[in-house]
C-alpha atoms as a PDB file:
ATOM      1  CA  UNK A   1     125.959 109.179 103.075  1.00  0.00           C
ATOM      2  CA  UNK A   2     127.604 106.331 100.980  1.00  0.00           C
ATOM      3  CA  UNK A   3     124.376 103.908 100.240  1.00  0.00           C
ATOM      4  CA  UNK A   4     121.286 105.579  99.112  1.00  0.00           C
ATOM      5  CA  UNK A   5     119.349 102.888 100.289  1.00  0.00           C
ATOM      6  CA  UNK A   6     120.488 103.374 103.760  1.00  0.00           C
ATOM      7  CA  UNK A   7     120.049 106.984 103.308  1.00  0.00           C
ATOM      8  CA  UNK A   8     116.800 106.954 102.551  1.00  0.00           C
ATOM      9  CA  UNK A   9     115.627 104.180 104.695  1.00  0.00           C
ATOM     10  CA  UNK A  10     117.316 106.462 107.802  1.00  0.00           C
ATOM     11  CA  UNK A  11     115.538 109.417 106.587  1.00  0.00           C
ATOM     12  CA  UNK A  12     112.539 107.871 106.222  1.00  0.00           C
ATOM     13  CA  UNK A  13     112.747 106.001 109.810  1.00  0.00           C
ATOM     14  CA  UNK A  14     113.292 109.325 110.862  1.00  0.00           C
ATOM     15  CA  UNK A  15     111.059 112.414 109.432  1.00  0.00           C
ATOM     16  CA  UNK A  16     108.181 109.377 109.005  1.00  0.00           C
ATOM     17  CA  UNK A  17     108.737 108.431 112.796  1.00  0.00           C
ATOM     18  CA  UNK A  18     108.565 112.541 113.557  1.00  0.00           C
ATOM     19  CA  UNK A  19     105.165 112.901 111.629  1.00  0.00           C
ATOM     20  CA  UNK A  20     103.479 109.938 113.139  1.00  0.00           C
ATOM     21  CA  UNK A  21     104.209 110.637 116.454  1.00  0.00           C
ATOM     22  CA  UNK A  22     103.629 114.473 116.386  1.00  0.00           C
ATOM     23  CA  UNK A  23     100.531 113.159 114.993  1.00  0.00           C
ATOM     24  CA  UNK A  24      99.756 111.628 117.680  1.00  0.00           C
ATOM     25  CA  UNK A  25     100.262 114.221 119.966  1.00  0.00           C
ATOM     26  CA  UNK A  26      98.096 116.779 117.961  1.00  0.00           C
ATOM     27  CA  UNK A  27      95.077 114.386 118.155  1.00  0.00           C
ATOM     28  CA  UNK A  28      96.235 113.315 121.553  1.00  0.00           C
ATOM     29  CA  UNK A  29      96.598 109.764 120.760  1.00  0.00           C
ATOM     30  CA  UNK A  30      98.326 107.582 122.782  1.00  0.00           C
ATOM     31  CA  UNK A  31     102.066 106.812 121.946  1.00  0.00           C
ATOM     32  CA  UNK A  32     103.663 103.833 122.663  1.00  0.00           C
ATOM     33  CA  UNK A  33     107.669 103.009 122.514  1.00  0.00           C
ATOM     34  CA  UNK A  34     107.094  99.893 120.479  1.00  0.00           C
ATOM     35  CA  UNK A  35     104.679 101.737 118.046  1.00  0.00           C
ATOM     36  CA  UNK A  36     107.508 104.505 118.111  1.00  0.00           C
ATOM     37  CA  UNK A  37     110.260 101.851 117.570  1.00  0.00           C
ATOM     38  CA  UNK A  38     107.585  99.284 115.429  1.00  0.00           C
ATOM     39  CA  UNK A  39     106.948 103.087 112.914  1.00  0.00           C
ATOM     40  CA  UNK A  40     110.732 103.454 112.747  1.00  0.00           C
ATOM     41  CA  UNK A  41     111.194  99.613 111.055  1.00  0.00           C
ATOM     42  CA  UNK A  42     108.094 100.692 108.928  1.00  0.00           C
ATOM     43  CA  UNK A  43     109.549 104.109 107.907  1.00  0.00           C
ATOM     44  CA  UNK A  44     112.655 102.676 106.493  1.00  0.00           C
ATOM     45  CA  UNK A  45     111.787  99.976 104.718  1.00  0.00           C
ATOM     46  CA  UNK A  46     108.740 102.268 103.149  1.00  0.00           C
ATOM     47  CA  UNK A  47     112.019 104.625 102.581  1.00  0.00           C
ATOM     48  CA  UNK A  48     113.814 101.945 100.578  1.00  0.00           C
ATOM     49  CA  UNK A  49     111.429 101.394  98.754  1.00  0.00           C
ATOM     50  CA  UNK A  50     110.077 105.152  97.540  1.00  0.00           C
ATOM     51  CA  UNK A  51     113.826 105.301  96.476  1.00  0.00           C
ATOM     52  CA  UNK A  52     113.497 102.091  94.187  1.00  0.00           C
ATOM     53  CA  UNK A  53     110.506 103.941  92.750  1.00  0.00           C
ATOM     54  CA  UNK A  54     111.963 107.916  92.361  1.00  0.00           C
ATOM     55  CA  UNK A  55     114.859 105.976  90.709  1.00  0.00           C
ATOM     56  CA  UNK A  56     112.903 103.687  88.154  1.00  0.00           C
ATOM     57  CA  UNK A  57     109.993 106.512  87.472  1.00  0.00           C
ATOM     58  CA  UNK A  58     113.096 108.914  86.790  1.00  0.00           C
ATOM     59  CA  UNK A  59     114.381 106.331  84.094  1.00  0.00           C
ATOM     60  CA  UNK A  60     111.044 105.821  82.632  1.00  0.00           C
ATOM     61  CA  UNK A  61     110.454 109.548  81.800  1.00  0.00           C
ATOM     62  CA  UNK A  62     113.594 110.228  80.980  1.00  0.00           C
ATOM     63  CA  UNK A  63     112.640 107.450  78.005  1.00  0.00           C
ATOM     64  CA  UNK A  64     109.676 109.206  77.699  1.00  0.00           C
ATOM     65  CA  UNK A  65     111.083 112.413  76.796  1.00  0.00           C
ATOM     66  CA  UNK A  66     114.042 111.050  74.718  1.00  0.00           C
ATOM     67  CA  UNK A  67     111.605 109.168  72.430  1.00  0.00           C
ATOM     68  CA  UNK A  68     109.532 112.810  71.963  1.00  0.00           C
ATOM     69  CA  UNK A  69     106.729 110.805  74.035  1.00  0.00           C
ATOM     70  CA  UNK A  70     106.680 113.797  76.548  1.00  0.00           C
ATOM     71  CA  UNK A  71     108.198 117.144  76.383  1.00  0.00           C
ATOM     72  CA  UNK A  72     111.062 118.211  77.923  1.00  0.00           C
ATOM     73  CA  UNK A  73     112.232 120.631  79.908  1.00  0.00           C
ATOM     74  CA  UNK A  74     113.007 120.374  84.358  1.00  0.00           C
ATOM     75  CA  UNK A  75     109.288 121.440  85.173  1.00  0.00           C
ATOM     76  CA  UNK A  76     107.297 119.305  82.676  1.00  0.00           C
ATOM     77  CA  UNK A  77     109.736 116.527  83.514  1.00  0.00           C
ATOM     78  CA  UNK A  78     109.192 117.259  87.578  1.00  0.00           C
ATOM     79  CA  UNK A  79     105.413 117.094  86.584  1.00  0.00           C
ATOM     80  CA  UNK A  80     105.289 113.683  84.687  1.00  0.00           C
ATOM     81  CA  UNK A  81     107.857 111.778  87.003  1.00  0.00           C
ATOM     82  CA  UNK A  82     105.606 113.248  90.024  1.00  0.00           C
ATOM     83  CA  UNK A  83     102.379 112.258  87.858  1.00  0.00           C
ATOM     84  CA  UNK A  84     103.561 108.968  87.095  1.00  0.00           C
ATOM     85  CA  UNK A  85     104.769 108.113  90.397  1.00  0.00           C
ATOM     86  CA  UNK A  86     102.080 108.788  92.197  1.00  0.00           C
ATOM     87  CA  UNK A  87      99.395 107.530  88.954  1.00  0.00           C
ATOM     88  CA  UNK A  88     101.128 103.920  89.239  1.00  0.00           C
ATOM     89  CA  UNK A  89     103.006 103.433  92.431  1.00  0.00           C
ATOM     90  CA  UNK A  90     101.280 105.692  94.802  1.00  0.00           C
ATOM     91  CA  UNK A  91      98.108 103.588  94.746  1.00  0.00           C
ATOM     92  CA  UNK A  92     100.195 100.617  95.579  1.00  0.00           C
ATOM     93  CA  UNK A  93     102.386 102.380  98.526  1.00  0.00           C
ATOM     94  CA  UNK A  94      99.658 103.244 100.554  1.00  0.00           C
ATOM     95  CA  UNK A  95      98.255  99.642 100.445  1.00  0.00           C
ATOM     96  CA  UNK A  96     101.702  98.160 101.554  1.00  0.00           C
ATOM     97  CA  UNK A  97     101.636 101.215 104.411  1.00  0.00           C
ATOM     98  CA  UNK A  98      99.002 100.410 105.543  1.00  0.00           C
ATOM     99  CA  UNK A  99      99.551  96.759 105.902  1.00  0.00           C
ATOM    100  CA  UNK A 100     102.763  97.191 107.413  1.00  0.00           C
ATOM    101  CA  UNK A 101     101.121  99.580 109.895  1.00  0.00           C
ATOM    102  CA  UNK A 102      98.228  96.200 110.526  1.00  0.00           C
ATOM    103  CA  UNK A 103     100.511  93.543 110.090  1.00  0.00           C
ATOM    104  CA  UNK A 104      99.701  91.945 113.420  1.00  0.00           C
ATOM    105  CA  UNK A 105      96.012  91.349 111.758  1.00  0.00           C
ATOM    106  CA  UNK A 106      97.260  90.104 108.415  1.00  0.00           C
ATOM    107  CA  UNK A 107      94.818  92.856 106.754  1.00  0.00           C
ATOM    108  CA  UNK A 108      95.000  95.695 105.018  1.00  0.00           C
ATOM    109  CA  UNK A 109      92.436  98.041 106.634  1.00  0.00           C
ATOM    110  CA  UNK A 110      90.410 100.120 104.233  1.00  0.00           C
ATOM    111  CA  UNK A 111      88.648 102.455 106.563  1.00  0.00           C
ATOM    112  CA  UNK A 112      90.111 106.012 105.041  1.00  0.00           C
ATOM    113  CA  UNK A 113      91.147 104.718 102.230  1.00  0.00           C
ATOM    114  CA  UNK A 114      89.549 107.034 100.065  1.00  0.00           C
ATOM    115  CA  UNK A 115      90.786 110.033 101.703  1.00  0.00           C
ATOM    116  CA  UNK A 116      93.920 108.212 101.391  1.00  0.00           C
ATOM    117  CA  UNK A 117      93.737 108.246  97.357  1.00  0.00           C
ATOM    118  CA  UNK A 118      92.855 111.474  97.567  1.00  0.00           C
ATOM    119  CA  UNK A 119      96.078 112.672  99.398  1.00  0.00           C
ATOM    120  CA  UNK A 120      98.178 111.441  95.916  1.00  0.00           C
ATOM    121  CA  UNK A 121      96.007 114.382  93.858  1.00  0.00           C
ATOM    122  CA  UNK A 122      96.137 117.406  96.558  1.00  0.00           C
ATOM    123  CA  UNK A 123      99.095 116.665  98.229  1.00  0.00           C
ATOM    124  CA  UNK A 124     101.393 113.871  96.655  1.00  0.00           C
ATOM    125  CA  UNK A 125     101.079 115.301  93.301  1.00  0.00           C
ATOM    126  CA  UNK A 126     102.169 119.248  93.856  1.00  0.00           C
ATOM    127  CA  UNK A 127     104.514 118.047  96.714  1.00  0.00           C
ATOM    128  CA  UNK A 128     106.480 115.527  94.303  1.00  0.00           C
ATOM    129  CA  UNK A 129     106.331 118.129  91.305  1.00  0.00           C
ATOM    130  CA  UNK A 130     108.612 120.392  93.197  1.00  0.00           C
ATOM    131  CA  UNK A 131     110.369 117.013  94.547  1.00  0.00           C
ATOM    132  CA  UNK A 132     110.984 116.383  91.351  1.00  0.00           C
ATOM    133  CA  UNK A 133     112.839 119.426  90.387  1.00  0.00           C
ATOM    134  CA  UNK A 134     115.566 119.695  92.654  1.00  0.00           C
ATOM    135  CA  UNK A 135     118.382 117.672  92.125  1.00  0.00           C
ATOM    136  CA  UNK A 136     118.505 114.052  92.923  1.00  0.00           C
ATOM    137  CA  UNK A 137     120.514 114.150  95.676  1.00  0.00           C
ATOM    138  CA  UNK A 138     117.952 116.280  97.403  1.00  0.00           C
ATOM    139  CA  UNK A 139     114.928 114.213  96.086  1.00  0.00           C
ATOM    140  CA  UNK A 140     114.497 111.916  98.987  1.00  0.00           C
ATOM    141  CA  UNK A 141     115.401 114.031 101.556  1.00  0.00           C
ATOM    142  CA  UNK A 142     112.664 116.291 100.554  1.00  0.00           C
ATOM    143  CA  UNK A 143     110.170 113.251  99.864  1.00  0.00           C
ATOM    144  CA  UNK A 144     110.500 112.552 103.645  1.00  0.00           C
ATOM    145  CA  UNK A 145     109.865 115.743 104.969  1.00  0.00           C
ATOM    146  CA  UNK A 146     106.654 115.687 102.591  1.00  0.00           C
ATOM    147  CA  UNK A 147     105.767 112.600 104.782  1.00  0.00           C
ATOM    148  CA  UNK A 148     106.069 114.659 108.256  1.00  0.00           C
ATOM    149  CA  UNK A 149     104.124 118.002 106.820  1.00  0.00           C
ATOM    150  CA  UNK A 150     101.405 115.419 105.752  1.00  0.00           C
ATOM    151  CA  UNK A 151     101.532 113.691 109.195  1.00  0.00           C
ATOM    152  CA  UNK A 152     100.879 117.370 110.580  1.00  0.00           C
ATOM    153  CA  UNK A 153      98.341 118.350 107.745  1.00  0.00           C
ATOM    154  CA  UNK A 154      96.094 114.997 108.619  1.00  0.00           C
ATOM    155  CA  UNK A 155      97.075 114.716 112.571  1.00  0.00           C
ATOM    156  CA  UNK A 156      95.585 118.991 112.435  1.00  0.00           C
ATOM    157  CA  UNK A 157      92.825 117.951 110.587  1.00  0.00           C
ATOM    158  CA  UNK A 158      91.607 114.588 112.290  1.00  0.00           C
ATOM    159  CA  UNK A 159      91.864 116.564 115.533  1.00  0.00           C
ATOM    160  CA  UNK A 160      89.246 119.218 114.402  1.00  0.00           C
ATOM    161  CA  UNK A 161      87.258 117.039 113.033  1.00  0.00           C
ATOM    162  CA  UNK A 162      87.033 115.327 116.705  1.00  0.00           C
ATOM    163  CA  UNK A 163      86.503 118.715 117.934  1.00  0.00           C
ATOM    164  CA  UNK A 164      83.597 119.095 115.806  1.00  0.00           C
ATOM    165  CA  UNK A 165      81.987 115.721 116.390  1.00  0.00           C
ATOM    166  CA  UNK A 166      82.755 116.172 120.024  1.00  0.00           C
ATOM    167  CA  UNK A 167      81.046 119.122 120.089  1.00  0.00           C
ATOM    168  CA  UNK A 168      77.955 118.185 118.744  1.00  0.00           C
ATOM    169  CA  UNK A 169      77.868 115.354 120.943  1.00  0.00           C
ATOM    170  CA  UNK A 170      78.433 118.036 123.627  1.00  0.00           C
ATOM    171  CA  UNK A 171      74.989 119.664 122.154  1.00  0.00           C
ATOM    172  CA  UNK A 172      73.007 116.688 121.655  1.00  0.00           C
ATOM    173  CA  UNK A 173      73.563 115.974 125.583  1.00  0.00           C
ATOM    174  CA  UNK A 174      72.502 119.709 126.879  1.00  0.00           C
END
């Protein structure tokens, strides 16, 4: 595609749209067409914006590494533009997620937030390391299909955790 920005922001709207709503199904949530077509406007601009960031971290270590501040070489640069990215900006993406998710109540909801956090070290971090190494045309393609394996990773998780809460509820009632 011709813009970058559009490309990403269609990617995004897409694979990010895909992972919420299989999500969904997997913890048989309820899906609605205007939270479908509401995650879509989310998804892109979120895409637009990752792309401002893989483009600016990629500058900064690529200054980095031509001042001998880092050392070079593809994987230790994947590393630090993956480290960096999600060090600085990650923290700050998730907040404006999830207030674009809640911005009917004018909040940012910090319920999960933690685990949240957490996703930039076992998750974010790895997945954008190997991101990171491929070329750029291939960077935020990959970056959104990261976003749909995490939507299945959490949506698989949340629903065995409800299994498991479930059934002890089950047990408390026998």
């Amino acid at each position: 595609m011709g813009n970058p920005l559009v490309s990403a922001m269609i990617q995004f709207a897409i694979l990010g749209t895909a992972g919420d709503v299989v999500s969904k199904i997997i913890t048989k949530n309820k899906i609605s067409i205007f939270k479908v077509i509401y995650s879509i406007f989310v998804w892109g601009i979120l895409g637009v914006i990752i792309k401002f960031a893989f483009t600016g971290f990629n500058g900064f270590v690529s200054e980095l590494v031509a001042h001998n501040y880092l050392p070079s070489g593809k994987i230790y640069q994947a590393f630090f533009k993956s480290l960096f990215t999600n060090a600085f900006f990650g923290p700050w993406l998730i907040v404006i997620h999830r207030f674009l998710d809640n911005l009917s109540k004018l909040k940012v909801p910090t319920d999960g937030i933690k685990g949240a956090m957490l996703t930039l070290l076992w998750f974010w971090l790895p997945a954008h390391t190997v991101t990171f190494s491929l070329p750029i045309e291939w960077q935020i393609t990959l970056a959104a299909v990261w976003s749909f394996v995490l939507g299945l990773i959490l949506g698989f998780f949340s629903n065995k955790k409800n299994k498991k809460i479930n059934d002890i509820k089950v047990e408390e009632n026998v």
